[in-house]
N, C-alpha and C. Protein backbone atom coordinates (compact mmCIF):
# COMPACT_ATOMS: atom_id res chain seq x y z
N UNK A 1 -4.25 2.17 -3.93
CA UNK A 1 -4.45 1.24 -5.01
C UNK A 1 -3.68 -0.03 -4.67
N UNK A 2 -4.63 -1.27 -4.77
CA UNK A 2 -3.85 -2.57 -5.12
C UNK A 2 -3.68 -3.30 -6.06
N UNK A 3 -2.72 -4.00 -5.98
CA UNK A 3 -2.53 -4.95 -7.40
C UNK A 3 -2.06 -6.15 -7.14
N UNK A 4 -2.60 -7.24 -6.99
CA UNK A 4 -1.87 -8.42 -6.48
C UNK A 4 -2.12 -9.01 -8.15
N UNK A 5 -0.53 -9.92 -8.17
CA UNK A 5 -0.49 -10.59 -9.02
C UNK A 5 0.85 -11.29 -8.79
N UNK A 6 0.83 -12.74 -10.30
CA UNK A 6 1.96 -13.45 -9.82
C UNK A 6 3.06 -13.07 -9.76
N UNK A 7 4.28 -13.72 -8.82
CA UNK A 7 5.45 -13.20 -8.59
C UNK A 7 6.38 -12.22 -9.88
N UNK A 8 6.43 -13.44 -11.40
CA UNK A 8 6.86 -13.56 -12.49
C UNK A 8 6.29 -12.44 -13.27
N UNK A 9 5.13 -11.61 -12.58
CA UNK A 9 4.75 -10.50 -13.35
C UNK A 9 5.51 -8.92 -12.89
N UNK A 10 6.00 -9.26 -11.20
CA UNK A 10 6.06 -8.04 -10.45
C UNK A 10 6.95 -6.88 -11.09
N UNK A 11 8.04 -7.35 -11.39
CA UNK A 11 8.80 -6.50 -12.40
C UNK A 11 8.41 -5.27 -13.19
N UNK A 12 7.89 -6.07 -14.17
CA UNK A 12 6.94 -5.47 -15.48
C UNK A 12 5.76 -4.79 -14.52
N UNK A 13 5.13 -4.98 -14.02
CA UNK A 13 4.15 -4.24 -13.55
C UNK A 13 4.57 -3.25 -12.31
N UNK A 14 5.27 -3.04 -11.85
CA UNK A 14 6.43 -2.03 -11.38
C UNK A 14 7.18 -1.23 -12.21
N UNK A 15 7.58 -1.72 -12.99
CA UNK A 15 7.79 -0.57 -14.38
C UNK A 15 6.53 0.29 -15.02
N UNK A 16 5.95 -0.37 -15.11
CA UNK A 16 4.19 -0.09 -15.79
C UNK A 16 4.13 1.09 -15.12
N UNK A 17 4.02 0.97 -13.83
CA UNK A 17 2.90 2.15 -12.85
C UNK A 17 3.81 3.24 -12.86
N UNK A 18 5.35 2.65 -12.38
CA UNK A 18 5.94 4.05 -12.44
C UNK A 18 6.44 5.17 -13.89
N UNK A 19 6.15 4.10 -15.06
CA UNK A 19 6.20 5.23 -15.97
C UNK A 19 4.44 6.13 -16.43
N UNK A 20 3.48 5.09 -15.45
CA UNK A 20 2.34 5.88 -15.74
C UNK A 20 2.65 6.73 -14.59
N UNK A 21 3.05 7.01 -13.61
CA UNK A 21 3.41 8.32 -12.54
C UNK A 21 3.21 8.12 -11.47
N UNK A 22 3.20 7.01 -11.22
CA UNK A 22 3.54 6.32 -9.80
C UNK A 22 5.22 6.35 -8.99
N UNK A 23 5.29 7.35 -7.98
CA UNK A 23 6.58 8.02 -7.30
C UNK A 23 6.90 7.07 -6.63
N UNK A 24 6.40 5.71 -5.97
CA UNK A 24 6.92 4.85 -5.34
C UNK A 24 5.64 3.17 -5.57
N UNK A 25 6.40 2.36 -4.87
CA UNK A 25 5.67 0.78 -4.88
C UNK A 25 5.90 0.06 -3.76
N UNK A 26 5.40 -0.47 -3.07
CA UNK A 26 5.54 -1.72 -1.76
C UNK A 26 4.76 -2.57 -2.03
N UNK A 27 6.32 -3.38 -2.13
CA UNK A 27 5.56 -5.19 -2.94
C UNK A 27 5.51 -5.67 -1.80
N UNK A 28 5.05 -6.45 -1.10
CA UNK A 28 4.82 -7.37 -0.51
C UNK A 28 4.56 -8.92 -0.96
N UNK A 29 5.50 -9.60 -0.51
CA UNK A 29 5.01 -11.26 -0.82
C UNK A 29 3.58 -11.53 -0.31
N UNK A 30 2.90 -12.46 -0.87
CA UNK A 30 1.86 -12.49 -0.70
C UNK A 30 1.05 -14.30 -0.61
N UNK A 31 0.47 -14.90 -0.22
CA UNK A 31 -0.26 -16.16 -0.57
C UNK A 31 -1.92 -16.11 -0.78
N UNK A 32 -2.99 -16.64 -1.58
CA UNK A 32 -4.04 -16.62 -1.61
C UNK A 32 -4.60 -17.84 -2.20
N UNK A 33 -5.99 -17.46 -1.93
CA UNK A 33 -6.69 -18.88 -2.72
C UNK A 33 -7.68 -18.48 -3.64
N UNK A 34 -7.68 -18.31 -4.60
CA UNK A 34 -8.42 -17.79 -5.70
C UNK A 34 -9.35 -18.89 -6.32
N UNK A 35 -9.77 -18.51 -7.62
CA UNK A 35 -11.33 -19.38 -8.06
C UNK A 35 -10.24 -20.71 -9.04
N UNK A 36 -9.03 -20.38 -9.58
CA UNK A 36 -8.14 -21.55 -10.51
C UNK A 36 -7.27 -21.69 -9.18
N UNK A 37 -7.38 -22.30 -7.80
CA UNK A 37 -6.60 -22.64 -6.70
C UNK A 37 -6.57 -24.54 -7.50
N UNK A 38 -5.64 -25.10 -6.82
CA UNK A 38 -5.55 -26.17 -7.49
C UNK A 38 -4.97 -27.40 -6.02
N UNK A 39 -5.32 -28.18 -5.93
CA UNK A 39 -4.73 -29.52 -4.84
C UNK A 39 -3.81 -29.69 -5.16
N UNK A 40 -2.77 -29.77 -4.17
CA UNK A 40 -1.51 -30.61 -3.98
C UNK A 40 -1.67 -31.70 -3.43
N UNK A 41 -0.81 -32.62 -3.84
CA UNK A 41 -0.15 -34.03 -3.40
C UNK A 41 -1.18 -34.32 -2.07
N UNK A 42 -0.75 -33.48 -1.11
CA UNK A 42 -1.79 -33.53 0.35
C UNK A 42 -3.32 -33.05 0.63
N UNK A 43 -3.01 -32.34 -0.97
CA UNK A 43 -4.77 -32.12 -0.81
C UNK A 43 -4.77 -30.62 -0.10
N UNK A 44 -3.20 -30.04 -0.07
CA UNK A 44 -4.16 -28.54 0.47
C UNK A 44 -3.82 -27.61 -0.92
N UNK A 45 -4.27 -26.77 -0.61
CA UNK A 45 -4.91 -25.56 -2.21
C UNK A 45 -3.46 -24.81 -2.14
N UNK A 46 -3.32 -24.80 -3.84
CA UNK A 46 -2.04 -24.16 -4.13
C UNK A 46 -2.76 -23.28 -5.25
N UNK A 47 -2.19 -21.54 -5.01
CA UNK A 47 -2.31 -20.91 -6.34
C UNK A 47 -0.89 -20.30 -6.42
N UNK A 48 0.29 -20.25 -6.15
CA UNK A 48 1.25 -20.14 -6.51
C UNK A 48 1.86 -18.81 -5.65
N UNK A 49 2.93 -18.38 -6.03
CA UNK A 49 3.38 -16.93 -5.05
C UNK A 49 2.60 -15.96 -5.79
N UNK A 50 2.31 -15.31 -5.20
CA UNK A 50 1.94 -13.66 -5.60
C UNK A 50 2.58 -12.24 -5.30
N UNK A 51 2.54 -11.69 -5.25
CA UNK A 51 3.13 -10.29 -5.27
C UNK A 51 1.90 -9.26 -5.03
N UNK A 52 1.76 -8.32 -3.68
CA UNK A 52 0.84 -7.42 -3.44
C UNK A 52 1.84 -6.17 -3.79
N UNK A 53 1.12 -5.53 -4.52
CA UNK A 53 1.52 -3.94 -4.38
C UNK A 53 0.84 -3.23 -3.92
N UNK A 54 1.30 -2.44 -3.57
CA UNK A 54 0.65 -0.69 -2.55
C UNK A 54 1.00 0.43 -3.38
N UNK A 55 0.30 0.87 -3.78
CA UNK A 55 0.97 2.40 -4.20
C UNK A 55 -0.21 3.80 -4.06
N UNK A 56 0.36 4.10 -3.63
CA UNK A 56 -0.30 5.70 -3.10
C UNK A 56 -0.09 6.76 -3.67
N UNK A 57 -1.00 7.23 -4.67
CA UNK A 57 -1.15 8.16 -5.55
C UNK A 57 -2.07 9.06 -5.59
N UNK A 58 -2.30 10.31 -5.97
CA UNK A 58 -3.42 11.41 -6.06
C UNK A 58 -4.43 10.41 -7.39
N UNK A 59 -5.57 11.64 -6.88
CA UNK A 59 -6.61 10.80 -7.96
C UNK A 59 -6.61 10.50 -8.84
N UNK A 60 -6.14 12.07 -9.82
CA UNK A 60 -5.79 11.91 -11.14
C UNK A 60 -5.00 10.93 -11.74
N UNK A 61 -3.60 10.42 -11.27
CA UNK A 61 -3.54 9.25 -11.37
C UNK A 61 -3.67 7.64 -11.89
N UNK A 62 -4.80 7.69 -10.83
CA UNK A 62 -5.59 6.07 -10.81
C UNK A 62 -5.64 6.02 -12.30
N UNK A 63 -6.85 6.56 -12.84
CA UNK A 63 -7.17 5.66 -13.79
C UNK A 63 -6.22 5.36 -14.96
N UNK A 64 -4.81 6.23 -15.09
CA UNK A 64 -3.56 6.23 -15.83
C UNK A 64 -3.00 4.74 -15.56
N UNK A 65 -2.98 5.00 -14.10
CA UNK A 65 -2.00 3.84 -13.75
C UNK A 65 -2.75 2.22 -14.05
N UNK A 66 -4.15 2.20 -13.41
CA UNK A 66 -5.05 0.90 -13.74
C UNK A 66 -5.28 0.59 -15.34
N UNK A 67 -4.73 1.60 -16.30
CA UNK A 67 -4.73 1.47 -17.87
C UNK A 67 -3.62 0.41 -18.33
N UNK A 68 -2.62 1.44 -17.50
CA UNK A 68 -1.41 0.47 -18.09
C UNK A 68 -1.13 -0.75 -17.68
N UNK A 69 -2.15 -1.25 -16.89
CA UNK A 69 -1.86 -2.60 -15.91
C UNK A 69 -2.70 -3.65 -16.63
N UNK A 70 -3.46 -3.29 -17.61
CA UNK A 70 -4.59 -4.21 -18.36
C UNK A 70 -3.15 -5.46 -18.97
N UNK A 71 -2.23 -4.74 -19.99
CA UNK A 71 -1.57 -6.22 -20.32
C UNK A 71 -1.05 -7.07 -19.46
N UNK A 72 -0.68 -6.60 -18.28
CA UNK A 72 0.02 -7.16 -17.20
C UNK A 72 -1.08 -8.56 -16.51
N UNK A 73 -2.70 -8.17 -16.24
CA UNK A 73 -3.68 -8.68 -15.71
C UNK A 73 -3.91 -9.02 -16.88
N UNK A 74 -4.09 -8.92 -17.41
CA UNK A 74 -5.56 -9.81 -18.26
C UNK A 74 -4.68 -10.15 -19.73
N UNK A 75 -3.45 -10.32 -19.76
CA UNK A 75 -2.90 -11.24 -20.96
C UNK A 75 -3.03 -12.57 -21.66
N UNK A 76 -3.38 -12.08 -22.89
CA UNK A 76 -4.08 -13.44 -23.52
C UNK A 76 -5.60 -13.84 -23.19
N UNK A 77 -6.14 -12.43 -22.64
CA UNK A 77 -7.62 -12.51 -22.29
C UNK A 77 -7.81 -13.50 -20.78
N UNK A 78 -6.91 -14.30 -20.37
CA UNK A 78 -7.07 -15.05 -19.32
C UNK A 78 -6.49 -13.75 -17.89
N UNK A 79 -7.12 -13.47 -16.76
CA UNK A 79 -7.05 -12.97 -15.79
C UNK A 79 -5.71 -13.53 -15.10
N UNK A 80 -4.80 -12.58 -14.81
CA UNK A 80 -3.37 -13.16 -13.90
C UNK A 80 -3.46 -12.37 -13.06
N UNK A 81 -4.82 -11.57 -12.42
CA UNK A 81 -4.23 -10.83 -10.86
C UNK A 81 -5.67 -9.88 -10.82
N UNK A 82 -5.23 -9.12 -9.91
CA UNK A 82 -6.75 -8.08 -9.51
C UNK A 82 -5.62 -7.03 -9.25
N UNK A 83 -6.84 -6.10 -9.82
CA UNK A 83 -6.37 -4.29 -8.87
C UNK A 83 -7.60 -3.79 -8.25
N UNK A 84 -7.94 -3.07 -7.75
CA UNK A 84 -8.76 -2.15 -6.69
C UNK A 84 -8.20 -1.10 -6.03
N UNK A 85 -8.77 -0.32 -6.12
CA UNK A 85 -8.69 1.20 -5.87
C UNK A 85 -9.51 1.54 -4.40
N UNK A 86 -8.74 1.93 -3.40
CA UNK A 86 -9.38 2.32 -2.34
C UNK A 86 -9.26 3.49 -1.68
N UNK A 87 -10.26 4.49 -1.51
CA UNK A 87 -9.92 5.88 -1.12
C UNK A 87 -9.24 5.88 -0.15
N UNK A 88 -8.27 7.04 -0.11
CA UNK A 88 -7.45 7.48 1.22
C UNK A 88 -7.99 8.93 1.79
N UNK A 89 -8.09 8.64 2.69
CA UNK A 89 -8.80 10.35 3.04
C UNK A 89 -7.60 11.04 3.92
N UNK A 90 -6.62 10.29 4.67
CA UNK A 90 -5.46 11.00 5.13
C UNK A 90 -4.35 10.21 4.53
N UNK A 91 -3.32 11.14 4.43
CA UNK A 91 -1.54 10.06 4.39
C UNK A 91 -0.66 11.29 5.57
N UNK A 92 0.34 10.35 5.57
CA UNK A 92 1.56 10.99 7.06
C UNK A 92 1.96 11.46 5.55
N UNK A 93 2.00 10.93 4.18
CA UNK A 93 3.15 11.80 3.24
C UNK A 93 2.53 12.92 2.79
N UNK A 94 3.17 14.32 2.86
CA UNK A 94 2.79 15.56 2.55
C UNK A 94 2.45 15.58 1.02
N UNK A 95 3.76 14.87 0.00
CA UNK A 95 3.66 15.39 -0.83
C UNK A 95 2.60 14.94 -2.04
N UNK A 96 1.50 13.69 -1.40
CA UNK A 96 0.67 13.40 -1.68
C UNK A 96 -0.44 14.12 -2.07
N UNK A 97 -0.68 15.64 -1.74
CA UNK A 97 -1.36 16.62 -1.67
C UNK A 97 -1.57 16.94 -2.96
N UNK A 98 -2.98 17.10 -3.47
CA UNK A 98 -2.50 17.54 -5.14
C UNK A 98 -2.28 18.88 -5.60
N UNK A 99 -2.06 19.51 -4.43
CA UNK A 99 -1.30 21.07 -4.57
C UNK A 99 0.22 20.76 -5.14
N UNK A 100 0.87 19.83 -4.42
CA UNK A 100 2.31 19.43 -4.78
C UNK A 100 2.64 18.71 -6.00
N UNK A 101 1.85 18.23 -6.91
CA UNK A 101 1.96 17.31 -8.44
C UNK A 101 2.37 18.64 -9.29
């Protein structure tokens, strides 16, 4: 699962996932150019810092964790980030297994 969003959100949305049951997070800094990208002074495209997260979770999961992320993204009805969900068919971590939950 990903979640990119602005820096000023990462916090709160790191709290979010792990009380929906998310065992770990890897933020990564991030830059992009999205559809509200905006010109600077020189004319090249600014949308501000972002924040990528990674988090690797069993299935059951997902749709817990992408629930609690709605106020985080979409506050005040205006869009502040994306998530997407992408299958994993192997991990090196064992306890990923949903024998182990």
């Amino acid at each position: 699962m990903f979640v990119i969003i602005p820096d000023d959100r990462e916090e709160k949305a790191i709290s979010l996932v792990e009380e929906a049951g998310a065992t770990g997070v890897t933020a990564l800094s991030a830059r992009g150019v999205g559809q509200k990208s905006r010109r600077t002074f020189f004319g090249a495209r600014f949308v501000g810092a972002q924040t990528a997260l990674i988090i690797l979770v069993t299935e059951e999961k997902v749709e817990p964790i992408l629930s609690c992320l709605e106020g985080v993204l979409f506050e005040d009805g205006d869009p502040h980030g994306i998530s997407f969900v992408v299958p994993v068919e192997a991990s090196s971590v064992p306890l990923l297994s949903p024998e182990s939950d």
